[in-house]
PDB file of N, CA and C in Angstrom:
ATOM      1  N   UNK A   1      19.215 -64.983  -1.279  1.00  0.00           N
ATOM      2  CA  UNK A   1      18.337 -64.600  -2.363  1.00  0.00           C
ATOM      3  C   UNK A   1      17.173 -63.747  -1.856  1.00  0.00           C
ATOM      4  N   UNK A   2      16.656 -63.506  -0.532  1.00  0.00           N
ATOM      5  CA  UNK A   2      15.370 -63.387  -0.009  1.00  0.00           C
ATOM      6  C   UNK A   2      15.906 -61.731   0.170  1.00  0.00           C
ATOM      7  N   UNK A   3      17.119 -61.971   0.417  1.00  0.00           N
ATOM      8  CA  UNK A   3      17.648 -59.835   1.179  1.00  0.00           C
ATOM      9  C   UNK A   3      17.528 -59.306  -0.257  1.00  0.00           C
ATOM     10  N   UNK A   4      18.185 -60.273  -1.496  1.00  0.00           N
ATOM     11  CA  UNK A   4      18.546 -59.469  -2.580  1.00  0.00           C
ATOM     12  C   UNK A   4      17.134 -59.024  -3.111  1.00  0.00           C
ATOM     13  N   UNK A   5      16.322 -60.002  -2.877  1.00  0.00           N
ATOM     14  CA  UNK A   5      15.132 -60.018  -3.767  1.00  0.00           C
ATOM     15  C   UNK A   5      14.053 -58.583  -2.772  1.00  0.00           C
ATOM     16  N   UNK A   6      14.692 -58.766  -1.466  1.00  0.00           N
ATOM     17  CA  UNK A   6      13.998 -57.816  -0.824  1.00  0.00           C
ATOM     18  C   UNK A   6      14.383 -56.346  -0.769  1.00  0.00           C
ATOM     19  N   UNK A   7      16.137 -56.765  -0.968  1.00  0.00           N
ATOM     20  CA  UNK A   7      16.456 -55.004  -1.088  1.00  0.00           C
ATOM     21  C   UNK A   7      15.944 -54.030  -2.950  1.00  0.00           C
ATOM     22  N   UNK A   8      15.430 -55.402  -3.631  1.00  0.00           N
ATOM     23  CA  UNK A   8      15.286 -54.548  -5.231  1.00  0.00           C
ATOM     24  C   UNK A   8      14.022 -54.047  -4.980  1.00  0.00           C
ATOM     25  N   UNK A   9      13.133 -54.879  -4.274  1.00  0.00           N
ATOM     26  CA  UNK A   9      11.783 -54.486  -3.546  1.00  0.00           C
ATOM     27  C   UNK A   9      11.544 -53.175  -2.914  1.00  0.00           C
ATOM     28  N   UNK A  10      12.577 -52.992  -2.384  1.00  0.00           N
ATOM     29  CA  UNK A  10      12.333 -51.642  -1.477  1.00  0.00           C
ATOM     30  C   UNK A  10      13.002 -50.592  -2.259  1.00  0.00           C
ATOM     31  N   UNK A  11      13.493 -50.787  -2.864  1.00  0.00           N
ATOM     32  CA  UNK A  11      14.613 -49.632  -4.296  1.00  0.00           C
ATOM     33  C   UNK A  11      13.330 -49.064  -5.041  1.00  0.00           C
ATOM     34  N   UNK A  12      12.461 -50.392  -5.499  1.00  0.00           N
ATOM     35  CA  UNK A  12      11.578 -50.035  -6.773  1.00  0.00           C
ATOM     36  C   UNK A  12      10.299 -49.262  -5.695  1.00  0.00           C
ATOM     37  N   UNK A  13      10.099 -49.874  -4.652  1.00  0.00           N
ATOM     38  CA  UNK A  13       8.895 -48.900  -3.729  1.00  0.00           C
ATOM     39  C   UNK A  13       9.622 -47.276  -3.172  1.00  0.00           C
ATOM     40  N   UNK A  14      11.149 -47.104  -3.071  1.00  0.00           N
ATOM     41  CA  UNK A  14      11.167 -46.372  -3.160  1.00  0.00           C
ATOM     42  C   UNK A  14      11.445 -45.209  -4.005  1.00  0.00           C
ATOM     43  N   UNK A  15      11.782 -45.627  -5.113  1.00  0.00           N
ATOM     44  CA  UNK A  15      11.670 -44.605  -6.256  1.00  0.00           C
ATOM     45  C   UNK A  15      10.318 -44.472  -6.832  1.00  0.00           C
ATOM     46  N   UNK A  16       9.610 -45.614  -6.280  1.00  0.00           N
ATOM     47  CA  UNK A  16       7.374 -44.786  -7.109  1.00  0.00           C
ATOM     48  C   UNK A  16       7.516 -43.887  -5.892  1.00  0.00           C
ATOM     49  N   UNK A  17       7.759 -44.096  -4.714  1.00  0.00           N
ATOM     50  CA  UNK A  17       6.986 -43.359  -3.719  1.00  0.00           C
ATOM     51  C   UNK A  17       7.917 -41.797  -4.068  1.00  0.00           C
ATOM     52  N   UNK A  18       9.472 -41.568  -4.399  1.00  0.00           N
ATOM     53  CA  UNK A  18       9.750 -40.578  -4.604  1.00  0.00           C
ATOM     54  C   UNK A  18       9.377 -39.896  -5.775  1.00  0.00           C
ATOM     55  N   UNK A  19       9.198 -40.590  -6.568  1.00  0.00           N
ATOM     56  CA  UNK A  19       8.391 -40.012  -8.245  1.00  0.00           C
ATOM     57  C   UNK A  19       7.158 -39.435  -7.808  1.00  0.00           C
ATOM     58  N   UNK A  20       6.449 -39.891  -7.137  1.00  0.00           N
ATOM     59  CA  UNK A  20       4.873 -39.693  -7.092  1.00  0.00           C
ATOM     60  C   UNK A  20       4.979 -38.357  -5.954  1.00  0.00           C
ATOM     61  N   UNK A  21       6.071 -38.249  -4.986  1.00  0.00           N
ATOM     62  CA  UNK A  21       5.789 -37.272  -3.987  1.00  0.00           C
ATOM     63  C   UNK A  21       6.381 -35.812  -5.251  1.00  0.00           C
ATOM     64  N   UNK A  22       7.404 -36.186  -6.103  1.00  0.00           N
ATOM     65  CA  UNK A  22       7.985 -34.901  -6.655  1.00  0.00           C
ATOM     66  C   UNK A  22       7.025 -34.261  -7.926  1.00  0.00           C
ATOM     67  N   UNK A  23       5.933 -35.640  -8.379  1.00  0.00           N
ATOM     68  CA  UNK A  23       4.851 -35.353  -9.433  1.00  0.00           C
ATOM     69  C   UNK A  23       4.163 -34.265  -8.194  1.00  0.00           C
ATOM     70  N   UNK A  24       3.218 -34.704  -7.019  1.00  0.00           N
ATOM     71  CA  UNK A  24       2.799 -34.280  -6.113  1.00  0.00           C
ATOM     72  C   UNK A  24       3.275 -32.547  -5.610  1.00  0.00           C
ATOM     73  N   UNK A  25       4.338 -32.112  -5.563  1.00  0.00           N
ATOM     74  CA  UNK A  25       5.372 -31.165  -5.518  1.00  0.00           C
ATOM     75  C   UNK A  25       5.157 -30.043  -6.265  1.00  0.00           C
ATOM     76  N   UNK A  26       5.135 -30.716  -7.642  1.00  0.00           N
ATOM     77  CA  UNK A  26       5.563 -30.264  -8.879  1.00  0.00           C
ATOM     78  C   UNK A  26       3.896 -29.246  -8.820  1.00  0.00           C
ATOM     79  N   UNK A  27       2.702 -30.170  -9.011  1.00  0.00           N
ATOM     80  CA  UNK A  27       1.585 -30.287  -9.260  1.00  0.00           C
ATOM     81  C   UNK A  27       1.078 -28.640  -8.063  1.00  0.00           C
ATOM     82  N   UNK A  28       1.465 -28.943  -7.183  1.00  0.00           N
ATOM     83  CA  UNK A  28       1.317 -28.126  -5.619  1.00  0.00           C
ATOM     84  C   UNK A  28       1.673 -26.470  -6.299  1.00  0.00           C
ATOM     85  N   UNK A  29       3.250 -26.751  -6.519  1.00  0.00           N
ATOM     86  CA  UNK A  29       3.807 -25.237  -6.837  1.00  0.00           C
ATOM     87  C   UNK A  29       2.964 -24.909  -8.045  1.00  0.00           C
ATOM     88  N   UNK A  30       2.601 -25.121  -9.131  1.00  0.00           N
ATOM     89  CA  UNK A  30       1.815 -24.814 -10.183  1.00  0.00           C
ATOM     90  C   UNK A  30       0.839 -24.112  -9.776  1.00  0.00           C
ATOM     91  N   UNK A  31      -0.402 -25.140  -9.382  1.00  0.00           N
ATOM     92  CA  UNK A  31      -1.310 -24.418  -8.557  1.00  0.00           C
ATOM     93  C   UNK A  31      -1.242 -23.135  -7.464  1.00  0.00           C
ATOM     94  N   UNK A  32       0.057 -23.026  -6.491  1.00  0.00           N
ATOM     95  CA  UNK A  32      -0.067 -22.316  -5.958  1.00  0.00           C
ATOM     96  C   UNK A  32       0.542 -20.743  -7.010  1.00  0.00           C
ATOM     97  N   UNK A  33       1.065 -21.212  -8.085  1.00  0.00           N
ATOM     98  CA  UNK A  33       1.274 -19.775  -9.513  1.00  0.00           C
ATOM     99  C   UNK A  33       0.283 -19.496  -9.726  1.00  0.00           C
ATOM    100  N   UNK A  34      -0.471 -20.505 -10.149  1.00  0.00           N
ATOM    101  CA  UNK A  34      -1.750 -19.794 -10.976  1.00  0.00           C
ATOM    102  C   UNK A  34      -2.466 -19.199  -9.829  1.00  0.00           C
ATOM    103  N   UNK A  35      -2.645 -19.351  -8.940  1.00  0.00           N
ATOM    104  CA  UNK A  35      -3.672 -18.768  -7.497  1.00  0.00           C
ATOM    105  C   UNK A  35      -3.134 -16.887  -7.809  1.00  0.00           C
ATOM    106  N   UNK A  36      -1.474 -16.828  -7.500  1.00  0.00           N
ATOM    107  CA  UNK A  36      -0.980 -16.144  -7.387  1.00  0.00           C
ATOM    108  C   UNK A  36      -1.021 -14.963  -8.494  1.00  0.00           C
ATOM    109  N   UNK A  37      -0.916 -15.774  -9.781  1.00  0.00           N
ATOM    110  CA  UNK A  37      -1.372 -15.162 -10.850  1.00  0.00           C
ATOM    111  C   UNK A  37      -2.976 -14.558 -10.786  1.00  0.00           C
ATOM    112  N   UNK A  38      -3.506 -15.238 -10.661  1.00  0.00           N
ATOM    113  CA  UNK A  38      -4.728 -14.783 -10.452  1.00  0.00           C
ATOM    114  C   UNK A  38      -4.874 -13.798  -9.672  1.00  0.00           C
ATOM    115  N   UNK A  39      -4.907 -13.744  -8.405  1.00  0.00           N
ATOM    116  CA  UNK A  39      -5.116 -12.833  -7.641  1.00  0.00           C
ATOM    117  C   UNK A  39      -4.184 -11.811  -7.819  1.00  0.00           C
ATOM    118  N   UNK A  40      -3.027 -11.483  -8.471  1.00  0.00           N
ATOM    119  CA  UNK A  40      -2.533 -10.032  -8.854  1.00  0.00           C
ATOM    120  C   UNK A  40      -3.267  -9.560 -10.429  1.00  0.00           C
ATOM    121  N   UNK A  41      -3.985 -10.604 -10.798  1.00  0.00           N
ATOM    122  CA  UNK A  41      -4.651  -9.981 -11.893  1.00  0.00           C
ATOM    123  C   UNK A  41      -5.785  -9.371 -10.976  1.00  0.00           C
ATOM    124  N   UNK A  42      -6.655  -9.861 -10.225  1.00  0.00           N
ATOM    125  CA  UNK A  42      -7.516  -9.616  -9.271  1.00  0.00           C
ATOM    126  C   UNK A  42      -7.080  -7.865  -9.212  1.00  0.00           C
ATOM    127  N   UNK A  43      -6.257  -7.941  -7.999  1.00  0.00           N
ATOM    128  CA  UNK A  43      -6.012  -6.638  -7.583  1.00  0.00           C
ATOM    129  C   UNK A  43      -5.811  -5.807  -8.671  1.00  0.00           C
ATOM    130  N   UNK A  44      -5.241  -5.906  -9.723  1.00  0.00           N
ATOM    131  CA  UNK A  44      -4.846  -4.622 -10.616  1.00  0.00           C
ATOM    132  C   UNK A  44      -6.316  -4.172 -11.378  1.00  0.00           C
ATOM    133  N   UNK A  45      -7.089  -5.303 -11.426  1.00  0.00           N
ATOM    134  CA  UNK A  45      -8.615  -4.850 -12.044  1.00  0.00           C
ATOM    135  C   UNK A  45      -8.900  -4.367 -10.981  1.00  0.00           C
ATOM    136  N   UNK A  46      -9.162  -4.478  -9.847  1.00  0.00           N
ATOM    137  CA  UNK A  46      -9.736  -3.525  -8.719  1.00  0.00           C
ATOM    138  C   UNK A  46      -9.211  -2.156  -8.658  1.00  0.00           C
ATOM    139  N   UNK A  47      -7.568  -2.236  -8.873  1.00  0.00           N
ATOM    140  CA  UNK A  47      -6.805  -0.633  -8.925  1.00  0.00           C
ATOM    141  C   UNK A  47      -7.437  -0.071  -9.673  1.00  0.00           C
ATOM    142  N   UNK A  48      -7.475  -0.261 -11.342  1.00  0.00           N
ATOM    143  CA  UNK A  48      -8.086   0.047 -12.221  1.00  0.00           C
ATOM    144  C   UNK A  48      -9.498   0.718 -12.090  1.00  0.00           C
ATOM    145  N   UNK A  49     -10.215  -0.360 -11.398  1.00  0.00           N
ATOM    146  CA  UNK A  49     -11.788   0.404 -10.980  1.00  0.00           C
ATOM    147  C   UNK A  49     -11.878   1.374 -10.408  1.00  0.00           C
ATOM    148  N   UNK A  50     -11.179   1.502  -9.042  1.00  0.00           N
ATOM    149  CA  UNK A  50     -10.942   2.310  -8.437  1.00  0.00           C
ATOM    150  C   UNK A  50     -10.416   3.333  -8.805  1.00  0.00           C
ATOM    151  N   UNK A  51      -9.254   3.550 -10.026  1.00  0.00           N
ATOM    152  CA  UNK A  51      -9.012   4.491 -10.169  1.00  0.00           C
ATOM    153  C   UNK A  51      -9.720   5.202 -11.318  1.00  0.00           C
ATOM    154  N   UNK A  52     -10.444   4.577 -11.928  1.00  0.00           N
ATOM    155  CA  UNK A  52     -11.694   5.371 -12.787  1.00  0.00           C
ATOM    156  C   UNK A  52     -12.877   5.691 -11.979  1.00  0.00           C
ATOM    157  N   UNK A  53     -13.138   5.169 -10.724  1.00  0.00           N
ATOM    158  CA  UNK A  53     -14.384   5.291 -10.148  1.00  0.00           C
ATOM    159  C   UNK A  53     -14.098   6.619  -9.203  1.00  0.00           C
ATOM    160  N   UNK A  54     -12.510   6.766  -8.985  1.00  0.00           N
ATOM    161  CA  UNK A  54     -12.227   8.405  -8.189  1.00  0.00           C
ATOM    162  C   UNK A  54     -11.636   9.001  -9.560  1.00  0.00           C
ATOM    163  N   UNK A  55     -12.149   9.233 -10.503  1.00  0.00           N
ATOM    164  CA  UNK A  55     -11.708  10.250 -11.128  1.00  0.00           C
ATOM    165  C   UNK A  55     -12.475  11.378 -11.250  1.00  0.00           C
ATOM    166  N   UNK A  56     -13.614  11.777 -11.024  1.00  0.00           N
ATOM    167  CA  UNK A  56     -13.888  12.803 -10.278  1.00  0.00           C
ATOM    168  C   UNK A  56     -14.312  12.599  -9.160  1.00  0.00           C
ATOM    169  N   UNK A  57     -14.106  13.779  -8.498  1.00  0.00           N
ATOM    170  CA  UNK A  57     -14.329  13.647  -6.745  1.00  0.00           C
ATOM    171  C   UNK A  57     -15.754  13.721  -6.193  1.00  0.00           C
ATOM    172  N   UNK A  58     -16.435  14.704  -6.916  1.00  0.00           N
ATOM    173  CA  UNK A  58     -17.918  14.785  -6.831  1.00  0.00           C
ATOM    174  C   UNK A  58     -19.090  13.636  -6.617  1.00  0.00           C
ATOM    175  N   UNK A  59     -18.698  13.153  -8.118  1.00  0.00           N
ATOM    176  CA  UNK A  59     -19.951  12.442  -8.403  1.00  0.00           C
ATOM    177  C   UNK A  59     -19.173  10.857  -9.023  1.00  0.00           C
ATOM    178  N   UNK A  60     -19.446  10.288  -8.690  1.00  0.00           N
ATOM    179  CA  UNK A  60     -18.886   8.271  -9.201  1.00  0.00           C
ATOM    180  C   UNK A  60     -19.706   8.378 -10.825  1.00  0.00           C
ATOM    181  N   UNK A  61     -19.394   7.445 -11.925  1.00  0.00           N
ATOM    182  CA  UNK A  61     -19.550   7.497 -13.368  1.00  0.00           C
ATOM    183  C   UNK A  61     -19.386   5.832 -13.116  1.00  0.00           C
ATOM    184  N   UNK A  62     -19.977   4.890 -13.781  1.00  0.00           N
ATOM    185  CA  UNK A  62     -19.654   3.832 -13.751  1.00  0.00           C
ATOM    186  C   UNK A  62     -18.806   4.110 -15.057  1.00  0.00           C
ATOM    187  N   UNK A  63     -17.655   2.698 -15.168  1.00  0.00           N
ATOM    188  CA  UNK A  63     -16.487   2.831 -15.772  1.00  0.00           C
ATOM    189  C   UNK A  63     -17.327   2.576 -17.205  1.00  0.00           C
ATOM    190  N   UNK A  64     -18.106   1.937 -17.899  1.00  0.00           N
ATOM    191  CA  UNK A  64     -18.799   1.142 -19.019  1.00  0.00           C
ATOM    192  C   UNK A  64     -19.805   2.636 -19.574  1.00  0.00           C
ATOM    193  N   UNK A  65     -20.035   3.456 -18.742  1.00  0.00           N
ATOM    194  CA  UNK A  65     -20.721   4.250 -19.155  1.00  0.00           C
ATOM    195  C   UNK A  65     -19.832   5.597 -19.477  1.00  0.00           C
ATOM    196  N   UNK A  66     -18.589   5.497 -18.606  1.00  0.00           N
ATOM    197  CA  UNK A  66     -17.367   6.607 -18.964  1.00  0.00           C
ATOM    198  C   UNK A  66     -16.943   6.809 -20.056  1.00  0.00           C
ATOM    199  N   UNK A  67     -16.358   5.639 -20.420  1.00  0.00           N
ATOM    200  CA  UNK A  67     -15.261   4.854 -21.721  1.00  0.00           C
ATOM    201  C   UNK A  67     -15.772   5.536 -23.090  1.00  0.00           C
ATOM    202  N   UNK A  68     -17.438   5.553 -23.256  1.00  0.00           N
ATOM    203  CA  UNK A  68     -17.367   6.420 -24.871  1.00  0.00           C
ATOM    204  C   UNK A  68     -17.458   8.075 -24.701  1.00  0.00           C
ATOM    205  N   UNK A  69     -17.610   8.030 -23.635  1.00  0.00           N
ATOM    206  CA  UNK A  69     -17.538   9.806 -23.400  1.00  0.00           C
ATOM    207  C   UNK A  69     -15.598   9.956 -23.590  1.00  0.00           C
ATOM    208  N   UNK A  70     -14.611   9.085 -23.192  1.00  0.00           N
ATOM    209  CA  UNK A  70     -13.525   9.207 -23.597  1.00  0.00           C
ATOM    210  C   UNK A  70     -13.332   9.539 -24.673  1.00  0.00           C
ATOM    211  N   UNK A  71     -13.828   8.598 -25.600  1.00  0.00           N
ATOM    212  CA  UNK A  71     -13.413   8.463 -26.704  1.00  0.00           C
ATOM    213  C   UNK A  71     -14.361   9.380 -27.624  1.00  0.00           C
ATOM    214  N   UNK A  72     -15.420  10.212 -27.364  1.00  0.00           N
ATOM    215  CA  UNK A  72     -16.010  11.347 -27.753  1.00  0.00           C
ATOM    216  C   UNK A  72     -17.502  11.045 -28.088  1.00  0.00           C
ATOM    217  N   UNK A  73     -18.274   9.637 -28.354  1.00  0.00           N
ATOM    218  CA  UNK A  73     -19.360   9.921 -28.562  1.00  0.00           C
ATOM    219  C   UNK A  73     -20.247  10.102 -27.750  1.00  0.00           C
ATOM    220  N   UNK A  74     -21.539  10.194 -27.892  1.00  0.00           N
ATOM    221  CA  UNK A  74     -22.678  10.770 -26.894  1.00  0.00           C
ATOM    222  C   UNK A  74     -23.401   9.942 -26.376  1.00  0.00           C
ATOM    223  N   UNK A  75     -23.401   9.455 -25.418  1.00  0.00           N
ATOM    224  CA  UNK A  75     -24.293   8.300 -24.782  1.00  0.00           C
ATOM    225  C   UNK A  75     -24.809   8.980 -23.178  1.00  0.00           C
ATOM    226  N   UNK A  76     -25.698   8.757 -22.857  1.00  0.00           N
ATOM    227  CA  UNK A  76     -26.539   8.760 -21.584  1.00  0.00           C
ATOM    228  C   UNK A  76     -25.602   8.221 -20.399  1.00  0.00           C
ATOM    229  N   UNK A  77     -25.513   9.526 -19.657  1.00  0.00           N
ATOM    230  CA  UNK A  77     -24.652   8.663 -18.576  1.00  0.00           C
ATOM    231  C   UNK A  77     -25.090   8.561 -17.183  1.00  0.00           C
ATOM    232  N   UNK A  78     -25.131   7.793 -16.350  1.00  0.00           N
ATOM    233  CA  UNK A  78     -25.817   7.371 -15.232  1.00  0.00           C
ATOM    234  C   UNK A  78     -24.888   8.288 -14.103  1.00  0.00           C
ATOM    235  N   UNK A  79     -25.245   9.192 -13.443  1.00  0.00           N
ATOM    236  CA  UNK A  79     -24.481  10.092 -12.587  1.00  0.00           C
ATOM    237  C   UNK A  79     -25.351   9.738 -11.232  1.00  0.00           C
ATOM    238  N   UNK A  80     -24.329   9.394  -9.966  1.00  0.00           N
ATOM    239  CA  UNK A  80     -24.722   9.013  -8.591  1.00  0.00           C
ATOM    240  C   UNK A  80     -24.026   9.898  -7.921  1.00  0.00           C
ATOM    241  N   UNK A  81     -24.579  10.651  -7.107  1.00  0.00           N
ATOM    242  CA  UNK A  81     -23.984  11.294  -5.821  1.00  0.00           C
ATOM    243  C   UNK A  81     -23.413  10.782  -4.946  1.00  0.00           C
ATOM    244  N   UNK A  82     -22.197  11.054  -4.862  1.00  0.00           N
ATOM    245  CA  UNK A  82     -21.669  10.572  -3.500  1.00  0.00           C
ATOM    246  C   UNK A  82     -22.094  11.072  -2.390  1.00  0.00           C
TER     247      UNK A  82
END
């Protein structure tokens, strides 16, 4: 009675301990998506900056002060020398 009672013992400790390592697992890869996600959102806003901040070669335009001269109205724009 003591093996039987001891082998259901070690069945039930080892299926929490495998549940809890594959919750653990599970939990790990997620986090390491969203990191991943994140940081290629990261970089493509940086491409982005970058590629409005070399659009002319001369002089840098911050991007917030560019955007309504795009779109045609007249606003004050902050011009820095490179």
């Amino acid at each position: 009675m003591v093996k039987v009672g001891g082998f259901i013992a070690m069945s039930v400790g080892a299926f929490i301990f495998w549940q809890t390592m594959d919750k653990i697992h599970v939990w790990n890869a997620l986090r390491q998506d969203e990191k991943q996600e994140r940081f290629e959102k990261e970089m493509e806003i940086k491409r982005l900056h970058h590629d409005f901040n070399s659009f002319e070669p001369a002089i840098a335009i911050s991007v917030k002060r560019r955007l309504p001269v795009l779109y045609g109205l007249i606003w004050e724009l902050e011009i820095q020398e490179l």
